[in-house]
PDB file of N, CA and C in Angstrom:
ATOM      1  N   UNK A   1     232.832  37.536  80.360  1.00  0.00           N
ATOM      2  CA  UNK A   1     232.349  37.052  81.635  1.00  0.00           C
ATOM      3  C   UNK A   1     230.890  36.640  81.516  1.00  0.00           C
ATOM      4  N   UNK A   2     230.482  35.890  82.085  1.00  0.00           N
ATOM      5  CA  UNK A   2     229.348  34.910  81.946  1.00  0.00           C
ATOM      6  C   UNK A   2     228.108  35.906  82.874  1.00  0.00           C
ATOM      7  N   UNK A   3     228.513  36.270  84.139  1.00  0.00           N
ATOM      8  CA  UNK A   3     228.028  37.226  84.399  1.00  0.00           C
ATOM      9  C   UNK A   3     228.643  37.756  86.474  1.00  0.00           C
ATOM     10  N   UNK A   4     228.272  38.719  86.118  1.00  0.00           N
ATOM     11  CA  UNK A   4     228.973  39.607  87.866  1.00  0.00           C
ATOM     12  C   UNK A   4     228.822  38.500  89.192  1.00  0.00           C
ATOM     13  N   UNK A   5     227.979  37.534  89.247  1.00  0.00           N
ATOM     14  CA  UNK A   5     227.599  37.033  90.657  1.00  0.00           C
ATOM     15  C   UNK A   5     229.357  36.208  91.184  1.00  0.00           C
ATOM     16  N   UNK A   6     229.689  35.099  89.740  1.00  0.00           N
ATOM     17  CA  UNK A   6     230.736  34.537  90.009  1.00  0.00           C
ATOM     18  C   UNK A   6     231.555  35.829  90.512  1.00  0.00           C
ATOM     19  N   UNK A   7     231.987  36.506  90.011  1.00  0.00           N
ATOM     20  CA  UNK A   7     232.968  37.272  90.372  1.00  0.00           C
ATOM     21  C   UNK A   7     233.074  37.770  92.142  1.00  0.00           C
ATOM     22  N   UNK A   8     231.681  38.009  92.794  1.00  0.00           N
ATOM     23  CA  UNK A   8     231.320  38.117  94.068  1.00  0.00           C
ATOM     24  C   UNK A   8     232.149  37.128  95.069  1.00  0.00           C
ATOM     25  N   UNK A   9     232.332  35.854  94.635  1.00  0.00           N
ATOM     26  CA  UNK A   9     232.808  34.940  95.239  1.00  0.00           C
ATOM     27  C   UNK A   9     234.426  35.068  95.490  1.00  0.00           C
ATOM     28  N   UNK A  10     234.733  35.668  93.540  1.00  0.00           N
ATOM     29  CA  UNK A  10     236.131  35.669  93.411  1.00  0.00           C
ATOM     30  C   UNK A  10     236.887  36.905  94.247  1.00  0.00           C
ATOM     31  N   UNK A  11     236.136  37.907  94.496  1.00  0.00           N
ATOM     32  CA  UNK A  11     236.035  38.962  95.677  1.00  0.00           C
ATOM     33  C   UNK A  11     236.741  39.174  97.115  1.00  0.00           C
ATOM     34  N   UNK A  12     235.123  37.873  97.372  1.00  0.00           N
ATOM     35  CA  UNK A  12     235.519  37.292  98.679  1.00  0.00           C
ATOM     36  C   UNK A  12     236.119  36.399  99.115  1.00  0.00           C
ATOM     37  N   UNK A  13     236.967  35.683  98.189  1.00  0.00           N
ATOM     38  CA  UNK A  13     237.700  34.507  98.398  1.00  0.00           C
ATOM     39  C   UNK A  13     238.938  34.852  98.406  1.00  0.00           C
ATOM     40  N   UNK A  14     239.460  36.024  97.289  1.00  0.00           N
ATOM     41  CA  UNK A  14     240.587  36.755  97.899  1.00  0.00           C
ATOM     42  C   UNK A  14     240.789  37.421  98.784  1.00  0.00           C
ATOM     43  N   UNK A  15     239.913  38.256  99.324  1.00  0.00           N
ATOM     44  CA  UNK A  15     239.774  38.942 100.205  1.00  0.00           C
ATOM     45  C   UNK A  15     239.951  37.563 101.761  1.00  0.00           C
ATOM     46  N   UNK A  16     239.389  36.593 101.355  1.00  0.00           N
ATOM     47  CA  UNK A  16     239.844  35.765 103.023  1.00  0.00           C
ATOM     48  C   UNK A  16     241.098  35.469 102.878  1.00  0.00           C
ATOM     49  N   UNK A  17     241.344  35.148 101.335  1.00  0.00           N
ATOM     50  CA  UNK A  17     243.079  34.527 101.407  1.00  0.00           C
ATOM     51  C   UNK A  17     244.227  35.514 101.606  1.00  0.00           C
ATOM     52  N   UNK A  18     243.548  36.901 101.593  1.00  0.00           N
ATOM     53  CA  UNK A  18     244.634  37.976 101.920  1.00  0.00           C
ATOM     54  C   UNK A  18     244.463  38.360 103.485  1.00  0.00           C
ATOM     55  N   UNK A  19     243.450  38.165 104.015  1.00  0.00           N
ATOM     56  CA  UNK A  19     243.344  38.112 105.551  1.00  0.00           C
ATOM     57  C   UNK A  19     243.868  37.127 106.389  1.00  0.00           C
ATOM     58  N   UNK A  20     244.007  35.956 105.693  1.00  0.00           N
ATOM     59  CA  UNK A  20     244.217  34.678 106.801  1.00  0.00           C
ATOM     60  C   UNK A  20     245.604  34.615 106.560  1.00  0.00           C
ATOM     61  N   UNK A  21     246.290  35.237 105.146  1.00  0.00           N
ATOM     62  CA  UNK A  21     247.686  34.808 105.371  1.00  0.00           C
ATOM     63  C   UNK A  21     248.093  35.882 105.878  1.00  0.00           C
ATOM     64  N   UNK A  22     247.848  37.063 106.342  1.00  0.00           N
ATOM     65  CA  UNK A  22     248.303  38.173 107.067  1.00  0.00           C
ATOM     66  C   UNK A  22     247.796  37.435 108.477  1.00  0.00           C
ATOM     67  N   UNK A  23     246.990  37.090 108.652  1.00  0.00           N
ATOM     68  CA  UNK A  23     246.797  36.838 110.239  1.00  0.00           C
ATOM     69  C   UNK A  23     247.356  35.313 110.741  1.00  0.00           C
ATOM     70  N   UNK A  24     247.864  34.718 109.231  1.00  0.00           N
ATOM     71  CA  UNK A  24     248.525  33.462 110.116  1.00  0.00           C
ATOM     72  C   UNK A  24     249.853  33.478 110.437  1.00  0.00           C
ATOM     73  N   UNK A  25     250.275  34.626 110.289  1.00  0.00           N
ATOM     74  CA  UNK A  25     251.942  34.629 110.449  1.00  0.00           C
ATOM     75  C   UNK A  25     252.135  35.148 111.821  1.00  0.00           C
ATOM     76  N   UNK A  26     250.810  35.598 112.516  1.00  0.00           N
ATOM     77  CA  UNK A  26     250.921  35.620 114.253  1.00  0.00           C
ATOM     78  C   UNK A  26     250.220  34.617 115.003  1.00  0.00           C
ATOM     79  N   UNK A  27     250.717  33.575 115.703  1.00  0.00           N
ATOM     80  CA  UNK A  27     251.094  32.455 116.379  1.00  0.00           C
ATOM     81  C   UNK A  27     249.486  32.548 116.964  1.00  0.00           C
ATOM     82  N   UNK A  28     249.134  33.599 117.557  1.00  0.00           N
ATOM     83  CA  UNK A  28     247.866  33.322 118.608  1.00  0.00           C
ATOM     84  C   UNK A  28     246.710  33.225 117.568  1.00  0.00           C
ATOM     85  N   UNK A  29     246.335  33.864 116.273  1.00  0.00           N
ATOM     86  CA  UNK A  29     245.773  33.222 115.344  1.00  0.00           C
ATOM     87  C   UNK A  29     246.037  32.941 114.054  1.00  0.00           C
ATOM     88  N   UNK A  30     247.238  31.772 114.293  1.00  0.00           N
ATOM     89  CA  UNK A  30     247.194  30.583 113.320  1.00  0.00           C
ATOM     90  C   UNK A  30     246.308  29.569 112.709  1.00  0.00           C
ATOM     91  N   UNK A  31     245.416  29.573 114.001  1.00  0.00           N
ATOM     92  CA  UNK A  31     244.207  28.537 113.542  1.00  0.00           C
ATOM     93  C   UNK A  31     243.009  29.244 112.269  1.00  0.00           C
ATOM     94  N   UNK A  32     242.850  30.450 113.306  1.00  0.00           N
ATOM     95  CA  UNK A  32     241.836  31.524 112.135  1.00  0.00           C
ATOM     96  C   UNK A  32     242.207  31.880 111.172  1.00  0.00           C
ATOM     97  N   UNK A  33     243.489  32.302 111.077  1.00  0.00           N
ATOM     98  CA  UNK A  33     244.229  32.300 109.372  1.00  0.00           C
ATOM     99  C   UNK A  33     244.148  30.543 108.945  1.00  0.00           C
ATOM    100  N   UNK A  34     244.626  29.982 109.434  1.00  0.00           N
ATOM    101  CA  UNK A  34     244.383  28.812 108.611  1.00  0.00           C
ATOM    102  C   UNK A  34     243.059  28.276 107.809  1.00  0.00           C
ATOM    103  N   UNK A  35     241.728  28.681 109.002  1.00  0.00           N
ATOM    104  CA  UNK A  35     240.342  28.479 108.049  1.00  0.00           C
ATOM    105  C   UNK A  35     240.496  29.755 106.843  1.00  0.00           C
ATOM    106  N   UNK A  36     240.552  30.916 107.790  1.00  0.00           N
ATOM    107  CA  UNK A  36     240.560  31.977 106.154  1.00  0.00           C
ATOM    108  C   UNK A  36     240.676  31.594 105.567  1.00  0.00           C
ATOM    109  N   UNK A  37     242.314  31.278 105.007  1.00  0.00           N
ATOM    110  CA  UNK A  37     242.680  30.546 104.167  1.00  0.00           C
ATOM    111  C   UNK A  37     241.861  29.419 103.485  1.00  0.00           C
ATOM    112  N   UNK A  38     241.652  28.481 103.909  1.00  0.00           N
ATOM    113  CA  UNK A  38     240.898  27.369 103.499  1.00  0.00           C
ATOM    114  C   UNK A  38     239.221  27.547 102.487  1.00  0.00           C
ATOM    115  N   UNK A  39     238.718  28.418 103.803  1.00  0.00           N
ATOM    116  CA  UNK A  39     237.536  28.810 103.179  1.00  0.00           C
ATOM    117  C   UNK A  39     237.424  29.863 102.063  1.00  0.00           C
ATOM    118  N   UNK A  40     238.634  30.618 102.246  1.00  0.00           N
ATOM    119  CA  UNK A  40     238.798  31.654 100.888  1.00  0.00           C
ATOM    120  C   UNK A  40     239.125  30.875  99.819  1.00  0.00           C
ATOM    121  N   UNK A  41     240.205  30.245  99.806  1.00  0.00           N
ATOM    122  CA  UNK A  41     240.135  29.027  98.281  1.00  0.00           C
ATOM    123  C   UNK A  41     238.929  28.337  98.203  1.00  0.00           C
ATOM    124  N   UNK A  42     238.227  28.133  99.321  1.00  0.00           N
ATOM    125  CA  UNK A  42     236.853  27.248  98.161  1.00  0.00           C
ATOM    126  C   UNK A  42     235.876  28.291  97.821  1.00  0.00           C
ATOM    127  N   UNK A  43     236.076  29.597  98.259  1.00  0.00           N
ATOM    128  CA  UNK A  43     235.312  30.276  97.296  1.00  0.00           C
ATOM    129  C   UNK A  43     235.554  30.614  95.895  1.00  0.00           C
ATOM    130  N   UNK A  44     236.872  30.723  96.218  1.00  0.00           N
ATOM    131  CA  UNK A  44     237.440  31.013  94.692  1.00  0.00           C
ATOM    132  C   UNK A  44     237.111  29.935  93.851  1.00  0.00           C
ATOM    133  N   UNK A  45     237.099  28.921  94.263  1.00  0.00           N
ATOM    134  CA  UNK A  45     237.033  27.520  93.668  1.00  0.00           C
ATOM    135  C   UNK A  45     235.083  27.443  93.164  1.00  0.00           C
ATOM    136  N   UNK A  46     234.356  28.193  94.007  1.00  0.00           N
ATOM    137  CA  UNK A  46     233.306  27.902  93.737  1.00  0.00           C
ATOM    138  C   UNK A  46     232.905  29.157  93.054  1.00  0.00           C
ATOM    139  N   UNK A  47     233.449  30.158  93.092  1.00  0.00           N
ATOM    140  CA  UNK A  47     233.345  31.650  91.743  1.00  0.00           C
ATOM    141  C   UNK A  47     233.580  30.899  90.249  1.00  0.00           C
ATOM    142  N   UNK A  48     234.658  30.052  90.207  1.00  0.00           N
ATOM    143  CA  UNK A  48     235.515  29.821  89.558  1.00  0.00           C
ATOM    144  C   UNK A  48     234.307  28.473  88.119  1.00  0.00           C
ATOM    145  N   UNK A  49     233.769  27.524  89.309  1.00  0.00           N
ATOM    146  CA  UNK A  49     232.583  26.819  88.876  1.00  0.00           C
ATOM    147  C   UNK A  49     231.573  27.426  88.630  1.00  0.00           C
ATOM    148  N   UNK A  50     231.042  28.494  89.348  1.00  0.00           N
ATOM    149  CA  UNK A  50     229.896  29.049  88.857  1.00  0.00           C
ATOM    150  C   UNK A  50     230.159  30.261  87.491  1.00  0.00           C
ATOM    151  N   UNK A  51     231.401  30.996  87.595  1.00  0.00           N
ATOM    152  CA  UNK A  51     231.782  31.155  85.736  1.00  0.00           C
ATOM    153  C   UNK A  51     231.484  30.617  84.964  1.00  0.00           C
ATOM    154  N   UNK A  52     232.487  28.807  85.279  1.00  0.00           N
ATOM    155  CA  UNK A  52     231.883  28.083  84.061  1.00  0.00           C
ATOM    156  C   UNK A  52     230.313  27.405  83.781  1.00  0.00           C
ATOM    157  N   UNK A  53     229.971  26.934  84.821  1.00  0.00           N
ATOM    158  CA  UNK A  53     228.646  26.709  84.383  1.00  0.00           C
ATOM    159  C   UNK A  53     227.922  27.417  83.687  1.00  0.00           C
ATOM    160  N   UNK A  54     227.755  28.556  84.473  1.00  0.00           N
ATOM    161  CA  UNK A  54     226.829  29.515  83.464  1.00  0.00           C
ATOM    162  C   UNK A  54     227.516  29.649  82.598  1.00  0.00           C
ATOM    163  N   UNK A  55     228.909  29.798  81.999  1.00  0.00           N
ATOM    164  CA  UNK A  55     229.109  30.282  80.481  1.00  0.00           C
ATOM    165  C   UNK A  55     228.417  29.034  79.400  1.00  0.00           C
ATOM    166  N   UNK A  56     228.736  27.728  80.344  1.00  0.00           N
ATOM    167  CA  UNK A  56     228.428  27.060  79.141  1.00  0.00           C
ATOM    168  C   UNK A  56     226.845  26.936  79.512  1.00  0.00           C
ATOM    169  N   UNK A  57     226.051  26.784  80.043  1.00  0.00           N
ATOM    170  CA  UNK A  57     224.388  26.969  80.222  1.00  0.00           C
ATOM    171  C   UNK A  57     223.749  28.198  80.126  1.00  0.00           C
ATOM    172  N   UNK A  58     224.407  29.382  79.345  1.00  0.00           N
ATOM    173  CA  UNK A  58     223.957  30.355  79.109  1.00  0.00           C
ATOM    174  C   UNK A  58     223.063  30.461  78.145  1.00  0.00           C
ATOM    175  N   UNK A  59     222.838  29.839  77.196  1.00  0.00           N
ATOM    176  CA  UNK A  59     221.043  29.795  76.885  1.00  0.00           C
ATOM    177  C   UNK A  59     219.801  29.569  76.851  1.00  0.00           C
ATOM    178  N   UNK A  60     220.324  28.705  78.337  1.00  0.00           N
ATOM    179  CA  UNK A  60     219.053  27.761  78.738  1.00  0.00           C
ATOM    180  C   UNK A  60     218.529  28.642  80.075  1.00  0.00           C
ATOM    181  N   UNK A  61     219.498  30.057  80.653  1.00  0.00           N
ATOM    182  CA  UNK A  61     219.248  30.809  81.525  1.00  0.00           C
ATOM    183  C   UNK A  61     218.650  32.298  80.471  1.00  0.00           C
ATOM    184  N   UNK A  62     218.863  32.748  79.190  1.00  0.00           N
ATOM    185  CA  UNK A  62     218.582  33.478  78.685  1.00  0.00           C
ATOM    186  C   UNK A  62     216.700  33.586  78.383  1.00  0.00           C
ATOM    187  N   UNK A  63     216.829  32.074  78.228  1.00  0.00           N
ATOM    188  CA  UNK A  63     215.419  31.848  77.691  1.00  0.00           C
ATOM    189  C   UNK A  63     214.361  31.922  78.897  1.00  0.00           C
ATOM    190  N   UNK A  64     214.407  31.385  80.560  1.00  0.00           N
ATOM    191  CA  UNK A  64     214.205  31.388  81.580  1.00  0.00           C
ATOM    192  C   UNK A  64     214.119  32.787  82.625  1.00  0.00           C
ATOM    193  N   UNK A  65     215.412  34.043  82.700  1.00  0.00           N
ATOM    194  CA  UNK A  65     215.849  34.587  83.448  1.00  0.00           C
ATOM    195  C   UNK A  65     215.696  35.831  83.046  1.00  0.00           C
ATOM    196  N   UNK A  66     214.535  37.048  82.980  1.00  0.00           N
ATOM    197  CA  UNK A  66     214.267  38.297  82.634  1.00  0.00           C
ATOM    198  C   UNK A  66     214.500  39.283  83.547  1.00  0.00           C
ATOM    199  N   UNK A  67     215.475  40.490  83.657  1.00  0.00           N
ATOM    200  CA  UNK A  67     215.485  41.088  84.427  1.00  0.00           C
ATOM    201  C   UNK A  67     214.137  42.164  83.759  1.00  0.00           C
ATOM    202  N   UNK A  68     213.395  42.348  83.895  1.00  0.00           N
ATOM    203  CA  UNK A  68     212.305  43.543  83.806  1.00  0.00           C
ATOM    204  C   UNK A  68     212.236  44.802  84.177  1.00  0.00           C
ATOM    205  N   UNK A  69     212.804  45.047  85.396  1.00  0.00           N
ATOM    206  CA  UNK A  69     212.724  46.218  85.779  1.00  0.00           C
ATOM    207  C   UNK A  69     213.368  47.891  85.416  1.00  0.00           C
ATOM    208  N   UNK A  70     214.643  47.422  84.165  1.00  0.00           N
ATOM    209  CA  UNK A  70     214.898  48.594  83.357  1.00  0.00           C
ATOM    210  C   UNK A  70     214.887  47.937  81.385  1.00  0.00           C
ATOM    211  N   UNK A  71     213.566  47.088  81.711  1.00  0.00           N
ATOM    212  CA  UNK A  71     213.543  46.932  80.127  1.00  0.00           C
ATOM    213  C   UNK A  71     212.568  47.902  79.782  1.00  0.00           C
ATOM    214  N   UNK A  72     212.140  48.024  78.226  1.00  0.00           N
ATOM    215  CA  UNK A  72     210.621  48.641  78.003  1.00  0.00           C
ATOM    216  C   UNK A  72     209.980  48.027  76.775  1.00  0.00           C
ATOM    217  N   UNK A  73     208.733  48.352  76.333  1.00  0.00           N
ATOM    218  CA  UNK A  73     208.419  47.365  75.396  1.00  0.00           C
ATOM    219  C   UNK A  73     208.094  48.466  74.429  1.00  0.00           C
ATOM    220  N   UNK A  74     208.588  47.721  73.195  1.00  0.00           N
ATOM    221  CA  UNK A  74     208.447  48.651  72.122  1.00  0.00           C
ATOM    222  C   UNK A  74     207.904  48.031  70.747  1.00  0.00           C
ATOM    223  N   UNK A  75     206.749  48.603  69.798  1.00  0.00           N
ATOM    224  CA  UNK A  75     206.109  48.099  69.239  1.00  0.00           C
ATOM    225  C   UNK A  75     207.027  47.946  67.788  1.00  0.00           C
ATOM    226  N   UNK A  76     207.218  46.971  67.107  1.00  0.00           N
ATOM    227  CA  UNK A  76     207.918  46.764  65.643  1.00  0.00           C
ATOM    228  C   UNK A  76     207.325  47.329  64.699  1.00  0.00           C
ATOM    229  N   UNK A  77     207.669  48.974  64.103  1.00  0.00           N
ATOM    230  CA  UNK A  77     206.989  49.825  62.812  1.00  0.00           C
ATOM    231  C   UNK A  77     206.774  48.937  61.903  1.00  0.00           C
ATOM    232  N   UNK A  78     207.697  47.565  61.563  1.00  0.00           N
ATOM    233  CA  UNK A  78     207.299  47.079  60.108  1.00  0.00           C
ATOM    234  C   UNK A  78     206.154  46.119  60.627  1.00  0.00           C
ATOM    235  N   UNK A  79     206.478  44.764  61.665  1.00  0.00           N
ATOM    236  CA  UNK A  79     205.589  43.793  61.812  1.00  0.00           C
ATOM    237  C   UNK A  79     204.188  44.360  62.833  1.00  0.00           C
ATOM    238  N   UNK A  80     204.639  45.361  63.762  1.00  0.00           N
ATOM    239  CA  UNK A  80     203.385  45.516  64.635  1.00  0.00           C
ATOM    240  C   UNK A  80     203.662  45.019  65.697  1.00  0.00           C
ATOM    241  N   UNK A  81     204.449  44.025  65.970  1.00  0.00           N
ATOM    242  CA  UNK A  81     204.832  42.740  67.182  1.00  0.00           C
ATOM    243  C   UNK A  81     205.618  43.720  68.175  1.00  0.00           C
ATOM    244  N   UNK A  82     204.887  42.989  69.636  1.00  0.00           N
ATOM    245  CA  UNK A  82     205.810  44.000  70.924  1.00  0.00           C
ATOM    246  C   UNK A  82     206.709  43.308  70.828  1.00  0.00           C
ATOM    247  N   UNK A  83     208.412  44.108  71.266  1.00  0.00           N
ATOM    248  CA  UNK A  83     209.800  43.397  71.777  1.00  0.00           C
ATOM    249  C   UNK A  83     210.008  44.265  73.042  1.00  0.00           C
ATOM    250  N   UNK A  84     210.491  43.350  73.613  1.00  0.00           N
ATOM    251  CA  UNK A  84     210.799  43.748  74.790  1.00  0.00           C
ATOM    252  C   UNK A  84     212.552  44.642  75.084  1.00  0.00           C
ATOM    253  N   UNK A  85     212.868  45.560  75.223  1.00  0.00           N
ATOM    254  CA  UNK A  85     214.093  45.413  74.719  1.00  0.00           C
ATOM    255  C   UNK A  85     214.755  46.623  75.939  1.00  0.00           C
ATOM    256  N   UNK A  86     215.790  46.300  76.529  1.00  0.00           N
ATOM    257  CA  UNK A  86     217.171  46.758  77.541  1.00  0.00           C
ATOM    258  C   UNK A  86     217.179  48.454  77.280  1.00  0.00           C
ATOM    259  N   UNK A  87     216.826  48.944  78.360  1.00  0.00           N
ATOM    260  CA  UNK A  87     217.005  50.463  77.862  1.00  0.00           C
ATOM    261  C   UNK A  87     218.300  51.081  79.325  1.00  0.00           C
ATOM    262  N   UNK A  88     219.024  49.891  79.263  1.00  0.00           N
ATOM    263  CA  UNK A  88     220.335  50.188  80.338  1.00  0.00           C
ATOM    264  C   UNK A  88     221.477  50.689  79.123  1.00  0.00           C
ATOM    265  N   UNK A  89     221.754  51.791  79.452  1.00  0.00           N
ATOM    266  CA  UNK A  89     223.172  52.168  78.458  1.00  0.00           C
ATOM    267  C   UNK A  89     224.256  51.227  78.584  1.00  0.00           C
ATOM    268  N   UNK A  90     225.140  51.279  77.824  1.00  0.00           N
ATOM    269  CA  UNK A  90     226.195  50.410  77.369  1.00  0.00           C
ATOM    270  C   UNK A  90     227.164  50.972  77.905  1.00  0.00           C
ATOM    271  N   UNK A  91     227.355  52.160  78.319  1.00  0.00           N
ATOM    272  CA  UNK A  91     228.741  52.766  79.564  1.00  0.00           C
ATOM    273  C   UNK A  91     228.167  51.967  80.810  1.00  0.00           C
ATOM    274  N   UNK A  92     227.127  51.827  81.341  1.00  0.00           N
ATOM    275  CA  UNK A  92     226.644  51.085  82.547  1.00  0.00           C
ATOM    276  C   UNK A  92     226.823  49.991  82.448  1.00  0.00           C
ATOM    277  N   UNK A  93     226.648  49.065  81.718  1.00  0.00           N
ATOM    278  CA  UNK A  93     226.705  47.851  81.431  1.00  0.00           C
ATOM    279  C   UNK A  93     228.218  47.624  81.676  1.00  0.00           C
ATOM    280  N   UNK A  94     228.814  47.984  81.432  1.00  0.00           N
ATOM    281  CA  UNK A  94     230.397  47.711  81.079  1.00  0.00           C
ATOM    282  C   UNK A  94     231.092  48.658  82.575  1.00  0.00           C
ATOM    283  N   UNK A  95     230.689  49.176  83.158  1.00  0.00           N
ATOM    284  CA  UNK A  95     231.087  49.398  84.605  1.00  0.00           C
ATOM    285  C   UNK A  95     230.666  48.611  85.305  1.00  0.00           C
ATOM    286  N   UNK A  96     229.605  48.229  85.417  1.00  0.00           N
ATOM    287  CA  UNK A  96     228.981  47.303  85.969  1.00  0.00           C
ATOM    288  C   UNK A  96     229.815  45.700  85.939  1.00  0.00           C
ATOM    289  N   UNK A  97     230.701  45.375  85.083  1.00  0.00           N
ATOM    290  CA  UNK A  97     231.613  44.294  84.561  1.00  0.00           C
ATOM    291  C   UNK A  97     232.943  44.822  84.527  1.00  0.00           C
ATOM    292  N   UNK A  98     233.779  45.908  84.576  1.00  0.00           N
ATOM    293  CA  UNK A  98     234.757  46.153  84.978  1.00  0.00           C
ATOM    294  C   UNK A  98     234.899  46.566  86.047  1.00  0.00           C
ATOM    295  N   UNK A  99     234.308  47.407  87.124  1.00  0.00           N
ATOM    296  CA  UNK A  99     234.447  46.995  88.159  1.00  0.00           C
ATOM    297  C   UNK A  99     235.303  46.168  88.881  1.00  0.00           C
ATOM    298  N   UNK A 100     234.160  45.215  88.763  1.00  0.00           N
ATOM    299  CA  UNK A 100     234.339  43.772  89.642  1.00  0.00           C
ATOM    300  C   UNK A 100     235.591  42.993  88.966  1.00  0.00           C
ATOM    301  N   UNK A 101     235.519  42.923  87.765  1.00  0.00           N
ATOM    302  CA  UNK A 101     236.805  42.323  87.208  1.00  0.00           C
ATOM    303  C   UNK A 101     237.977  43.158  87.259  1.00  0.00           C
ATOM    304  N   UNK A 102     238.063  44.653  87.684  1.00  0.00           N
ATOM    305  CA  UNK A 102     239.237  45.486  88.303  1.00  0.00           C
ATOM    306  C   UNK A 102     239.602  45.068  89.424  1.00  0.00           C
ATOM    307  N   UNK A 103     238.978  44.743  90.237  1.00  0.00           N
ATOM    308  CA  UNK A 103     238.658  44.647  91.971  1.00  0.00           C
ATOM    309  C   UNK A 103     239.438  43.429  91.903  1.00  0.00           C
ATOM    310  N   UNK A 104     238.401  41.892  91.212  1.00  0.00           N
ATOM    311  CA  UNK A 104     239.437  40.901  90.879  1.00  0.00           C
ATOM    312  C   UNK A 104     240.682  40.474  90.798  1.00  0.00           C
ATOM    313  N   UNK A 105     241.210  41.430  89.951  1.00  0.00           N
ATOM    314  CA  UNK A 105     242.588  41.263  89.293  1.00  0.00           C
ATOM    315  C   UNK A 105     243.219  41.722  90.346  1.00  0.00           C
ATOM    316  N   UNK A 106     242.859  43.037  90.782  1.00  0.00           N
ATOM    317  CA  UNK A 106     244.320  43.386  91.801  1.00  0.00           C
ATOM    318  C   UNK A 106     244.259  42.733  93.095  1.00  0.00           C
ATOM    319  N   UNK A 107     242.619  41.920  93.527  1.00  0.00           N
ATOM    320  CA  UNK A 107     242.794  41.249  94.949  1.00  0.00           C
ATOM    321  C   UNK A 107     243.500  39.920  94.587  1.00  0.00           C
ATOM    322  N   UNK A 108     243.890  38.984  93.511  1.00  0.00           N
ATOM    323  CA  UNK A 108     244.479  38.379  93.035  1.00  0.00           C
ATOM    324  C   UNK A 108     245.847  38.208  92.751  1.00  0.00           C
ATOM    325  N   UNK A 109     246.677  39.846  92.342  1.00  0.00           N
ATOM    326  CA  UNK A 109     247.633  40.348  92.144  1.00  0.00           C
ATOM    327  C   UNK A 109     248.122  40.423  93.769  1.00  0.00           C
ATOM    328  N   UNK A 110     247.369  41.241  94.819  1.00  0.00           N
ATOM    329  CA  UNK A 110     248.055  41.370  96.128  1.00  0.00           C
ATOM    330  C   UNK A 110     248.096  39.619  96.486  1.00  0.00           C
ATOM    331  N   UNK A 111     247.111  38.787  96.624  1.00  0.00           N
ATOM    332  CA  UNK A 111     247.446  37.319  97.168  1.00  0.00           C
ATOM    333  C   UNK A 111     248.344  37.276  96.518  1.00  0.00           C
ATOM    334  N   UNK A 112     248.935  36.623  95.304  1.00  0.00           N
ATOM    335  CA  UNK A 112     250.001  36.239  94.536  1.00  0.00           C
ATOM    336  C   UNK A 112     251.362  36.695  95.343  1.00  0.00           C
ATOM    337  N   UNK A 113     251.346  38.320  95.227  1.00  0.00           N
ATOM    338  CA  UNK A 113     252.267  38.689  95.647  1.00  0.00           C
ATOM    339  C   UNK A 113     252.612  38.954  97.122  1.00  0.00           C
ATOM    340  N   UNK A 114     251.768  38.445  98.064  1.00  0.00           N
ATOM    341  CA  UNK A 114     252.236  38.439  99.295  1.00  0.00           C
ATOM    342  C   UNK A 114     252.418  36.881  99.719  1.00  0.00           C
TER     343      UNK A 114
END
């Protein structure tokens, strides 16, 4: 995954398409299930674009885009040179991305299947 934000979309886009087709099968709001609907596929549609973009412009955001606030800087024993370097554990990292791609799959799995 390119990174968590697309997935936000893919979230909430199932989440409208599982609301509007539950609420369009009663007559008095057909109309409001019908936008759900509508507007939940173009989110998905726009989760779906913002995946790919960033996967494929992902080094032109690497070089640009520093999160700072749980990095630390640490001096190189051989050269002397500061690096800046991620002191977020790797069980976090990876909850942080399954999660959302758990959440995904099964709000995907219930649309499909209803």
């Amino acid at each position: 995954m390119a990174r968590v934000d697309s997935l936000i979309f893919f979230l909430l886009g199932f989440a409208q398409l599982i609301l509007g087709g539950a609420i369009a099968s009663d007559p008095v709001f057909a109309i409001l299930g019908t936008i759900l609907q509508g507007t939940g596929g173009s989110s998905v549609v726009l989760g779906l674009y913002f995946l790919l973009f960033i996967a494929r412009h992902q080094k032109e955001f690497e070089d640009t885009y520093s999160k700072l606030e749980k990095t630390t800087i640490v001096r190189d024993p051989v050269t002397g040179e500061l690096t800046v370097r991620d002191a977020t554990p790797t069980a976090s990292k990876l909850l942080w991305y399954a999660g959302p791609v758990g959440l995904t799959l099964l709000s995907a799995l219930v649309w499909m299947s209803g």
